[in-house]
C-alpha atoms as a PDB file:
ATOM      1  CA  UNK A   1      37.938-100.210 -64.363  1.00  0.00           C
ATOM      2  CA  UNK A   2      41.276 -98.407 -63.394  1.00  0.00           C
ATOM      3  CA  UNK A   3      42.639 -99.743 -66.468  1.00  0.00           C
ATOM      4  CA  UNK A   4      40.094 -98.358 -68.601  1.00  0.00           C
ATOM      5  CA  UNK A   5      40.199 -94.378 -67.008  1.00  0.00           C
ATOM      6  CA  UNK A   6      44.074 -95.046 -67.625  1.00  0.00           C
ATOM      7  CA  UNK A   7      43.297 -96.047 -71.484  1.00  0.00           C
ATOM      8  CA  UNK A   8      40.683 -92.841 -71.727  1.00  0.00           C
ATOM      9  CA  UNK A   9      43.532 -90.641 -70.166  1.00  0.00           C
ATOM     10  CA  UNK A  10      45.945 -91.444 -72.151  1.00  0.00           C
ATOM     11  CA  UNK A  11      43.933 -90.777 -75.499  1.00  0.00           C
ATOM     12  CA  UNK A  12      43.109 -87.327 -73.897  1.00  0.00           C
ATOM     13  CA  UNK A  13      46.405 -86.779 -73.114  1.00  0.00           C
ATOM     14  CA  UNK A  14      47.273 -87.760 -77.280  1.00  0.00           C
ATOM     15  CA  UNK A  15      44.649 -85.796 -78.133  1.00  0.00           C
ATOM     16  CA  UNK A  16      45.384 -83.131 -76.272  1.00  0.00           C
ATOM     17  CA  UNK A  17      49.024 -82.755 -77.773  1.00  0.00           C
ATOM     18  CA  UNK A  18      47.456 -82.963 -81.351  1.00  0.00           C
ATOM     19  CA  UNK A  19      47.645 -78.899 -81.996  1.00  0.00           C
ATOM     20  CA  UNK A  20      51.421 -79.246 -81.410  1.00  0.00           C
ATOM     21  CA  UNK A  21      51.879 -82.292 -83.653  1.00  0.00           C
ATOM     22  CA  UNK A  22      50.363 -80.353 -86.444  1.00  0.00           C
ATOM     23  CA  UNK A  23      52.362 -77.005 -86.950  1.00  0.00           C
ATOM     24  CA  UNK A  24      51.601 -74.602 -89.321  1.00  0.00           C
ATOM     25  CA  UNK A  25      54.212 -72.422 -91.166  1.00  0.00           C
ATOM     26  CA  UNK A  26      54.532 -68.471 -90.913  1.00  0.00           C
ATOM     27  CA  UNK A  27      55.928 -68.183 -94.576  1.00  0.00           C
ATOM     28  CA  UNK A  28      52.567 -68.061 -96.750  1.00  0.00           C
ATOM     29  CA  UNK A  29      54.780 -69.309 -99.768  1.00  0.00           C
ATOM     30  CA  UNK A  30      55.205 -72.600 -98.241  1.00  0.00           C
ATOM     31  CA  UNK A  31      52.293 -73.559 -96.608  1.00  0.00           C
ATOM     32  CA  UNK A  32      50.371 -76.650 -97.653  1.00  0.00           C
ATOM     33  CA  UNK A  33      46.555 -75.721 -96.986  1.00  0.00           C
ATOM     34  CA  UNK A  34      44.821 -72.889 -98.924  1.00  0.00           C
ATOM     35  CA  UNK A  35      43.054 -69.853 -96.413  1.00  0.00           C
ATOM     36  CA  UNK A  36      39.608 -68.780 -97.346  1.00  0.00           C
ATOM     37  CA  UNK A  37      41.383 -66.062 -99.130  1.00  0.00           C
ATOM     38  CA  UNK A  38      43.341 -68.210-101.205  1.00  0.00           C
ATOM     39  CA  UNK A  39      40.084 -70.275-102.331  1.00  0.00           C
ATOM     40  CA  UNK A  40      38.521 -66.985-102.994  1.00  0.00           C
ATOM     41  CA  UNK A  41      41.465 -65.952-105.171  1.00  0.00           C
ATOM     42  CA  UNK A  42      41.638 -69.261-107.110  1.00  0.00           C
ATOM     43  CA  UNK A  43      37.707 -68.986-107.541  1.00  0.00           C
ATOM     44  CA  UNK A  44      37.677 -65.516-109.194  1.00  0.00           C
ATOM     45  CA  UNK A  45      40.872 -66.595-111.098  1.00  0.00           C
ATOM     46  CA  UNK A  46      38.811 -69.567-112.067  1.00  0.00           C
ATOM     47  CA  UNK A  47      35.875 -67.477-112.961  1.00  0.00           C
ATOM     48  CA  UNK A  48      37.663 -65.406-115.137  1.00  0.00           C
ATOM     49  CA  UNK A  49      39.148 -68.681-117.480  1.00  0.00           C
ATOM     50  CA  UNK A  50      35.622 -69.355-118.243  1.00  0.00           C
ATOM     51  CA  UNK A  51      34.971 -65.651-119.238  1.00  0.00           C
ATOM     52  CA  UNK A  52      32.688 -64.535-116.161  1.00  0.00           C
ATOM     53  CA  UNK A  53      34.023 -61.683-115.846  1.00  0.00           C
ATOM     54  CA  UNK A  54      31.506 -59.781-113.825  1.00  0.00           C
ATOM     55  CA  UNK A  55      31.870 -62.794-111.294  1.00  0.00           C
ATOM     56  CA  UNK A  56      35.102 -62.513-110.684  1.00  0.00           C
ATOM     57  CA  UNK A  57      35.468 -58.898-110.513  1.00  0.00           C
ATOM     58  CA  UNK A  58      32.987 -59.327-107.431  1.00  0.00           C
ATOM     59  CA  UNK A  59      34.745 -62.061-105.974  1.00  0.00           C
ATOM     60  CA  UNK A  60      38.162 -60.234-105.882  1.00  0.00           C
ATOM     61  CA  UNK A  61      36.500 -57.386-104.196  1.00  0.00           C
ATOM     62  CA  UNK A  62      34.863 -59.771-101.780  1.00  0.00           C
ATOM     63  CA  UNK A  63      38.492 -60.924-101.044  1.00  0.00           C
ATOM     64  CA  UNK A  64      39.547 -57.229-101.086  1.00  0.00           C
ATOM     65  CA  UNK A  65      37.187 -56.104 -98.274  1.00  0.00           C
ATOM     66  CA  UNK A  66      37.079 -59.134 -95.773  1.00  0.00           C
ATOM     67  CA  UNK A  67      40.686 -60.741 -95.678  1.00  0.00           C
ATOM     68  CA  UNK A  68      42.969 -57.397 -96.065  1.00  0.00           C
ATOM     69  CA  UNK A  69      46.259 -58.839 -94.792  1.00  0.00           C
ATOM     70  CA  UNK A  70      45.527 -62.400 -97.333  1.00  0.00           C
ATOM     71  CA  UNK A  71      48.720 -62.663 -99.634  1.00  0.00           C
ATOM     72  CA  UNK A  72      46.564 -62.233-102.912  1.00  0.00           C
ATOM     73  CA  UNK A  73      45.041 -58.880-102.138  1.00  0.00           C
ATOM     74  CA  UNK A  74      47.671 -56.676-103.653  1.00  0.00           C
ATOM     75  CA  UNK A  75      47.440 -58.749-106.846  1.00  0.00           C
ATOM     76  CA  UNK A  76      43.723 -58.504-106.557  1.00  0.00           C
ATOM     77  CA  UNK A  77      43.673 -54.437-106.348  1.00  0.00           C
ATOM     78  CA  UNK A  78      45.756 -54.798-109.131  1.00  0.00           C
ATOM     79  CA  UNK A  79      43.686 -57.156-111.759  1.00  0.00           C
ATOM     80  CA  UNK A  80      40.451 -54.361-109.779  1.00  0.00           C
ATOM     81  CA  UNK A  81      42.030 -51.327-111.248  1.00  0.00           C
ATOM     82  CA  UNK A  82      43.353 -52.380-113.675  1.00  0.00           C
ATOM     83  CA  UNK A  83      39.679 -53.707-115.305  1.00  0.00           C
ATOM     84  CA  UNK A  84      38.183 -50.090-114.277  1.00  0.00           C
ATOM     85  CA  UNK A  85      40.876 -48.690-116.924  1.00  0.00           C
ATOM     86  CA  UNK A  86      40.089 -50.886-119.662  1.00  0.00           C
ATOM     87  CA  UNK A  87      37.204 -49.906-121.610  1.00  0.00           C
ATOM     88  CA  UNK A  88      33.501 -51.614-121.698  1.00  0.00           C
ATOM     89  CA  UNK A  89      33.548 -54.489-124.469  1.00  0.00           C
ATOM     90  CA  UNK A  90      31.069 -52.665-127.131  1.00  0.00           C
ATOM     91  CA  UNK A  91      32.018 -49.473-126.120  1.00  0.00           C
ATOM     92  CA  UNK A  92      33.757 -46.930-128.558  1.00  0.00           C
ATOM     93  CA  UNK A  93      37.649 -46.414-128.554  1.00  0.00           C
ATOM     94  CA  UNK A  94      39.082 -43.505-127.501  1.00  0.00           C
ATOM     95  CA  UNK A  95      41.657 -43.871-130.393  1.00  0.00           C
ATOM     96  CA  UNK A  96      40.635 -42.423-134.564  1.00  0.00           C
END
């Protein structure tokens, strides 16, 4: 019996540790896992090599207006304004 409650305190006391065991890096250039921005970023860049372009447009924005500080979002603004300049496909030039 006491050798037991020592075996389940010692895997709480592992377990409890675990948080520490598994740090996480402050630069966002060299982490290993992707945040929810990230995917998001990927997807829309993903959308838009398949020609979706409507998707992705609405994806960026998603990522845009719910993770502000994520590392993508000033290239996302960017790609955002920079498809409200371009003209319409179909739609007359500007140019003679």
């Amino acid at each position: 019996m006491i050798a037991r409650l020592l075996g389940a305190g010692l895997v709480v006391a592992a377990l409890g540790g675990a948080p520490f065991q598994c740090g996480s890096s402050s630069n966002p250039e060299t982490r290993r896992e992707d945040s929810a921005g990230d995917a998001l970023y990927n997807l829309a860049m993903d959308f838009r090599a398949k020609g979706d372009e409507a998707a992705a447009k609405d994806t960026l924005r998603y990522l845009v207006e719910h993770y502000p500080s994520n590392r993508h979002v000033p290239a996302a603004r960017e790609e955002l304004a920079a498809g409200d300049r371009a003209p319409a496909k179909g739609a007359p030039s500007a140019d003679p």
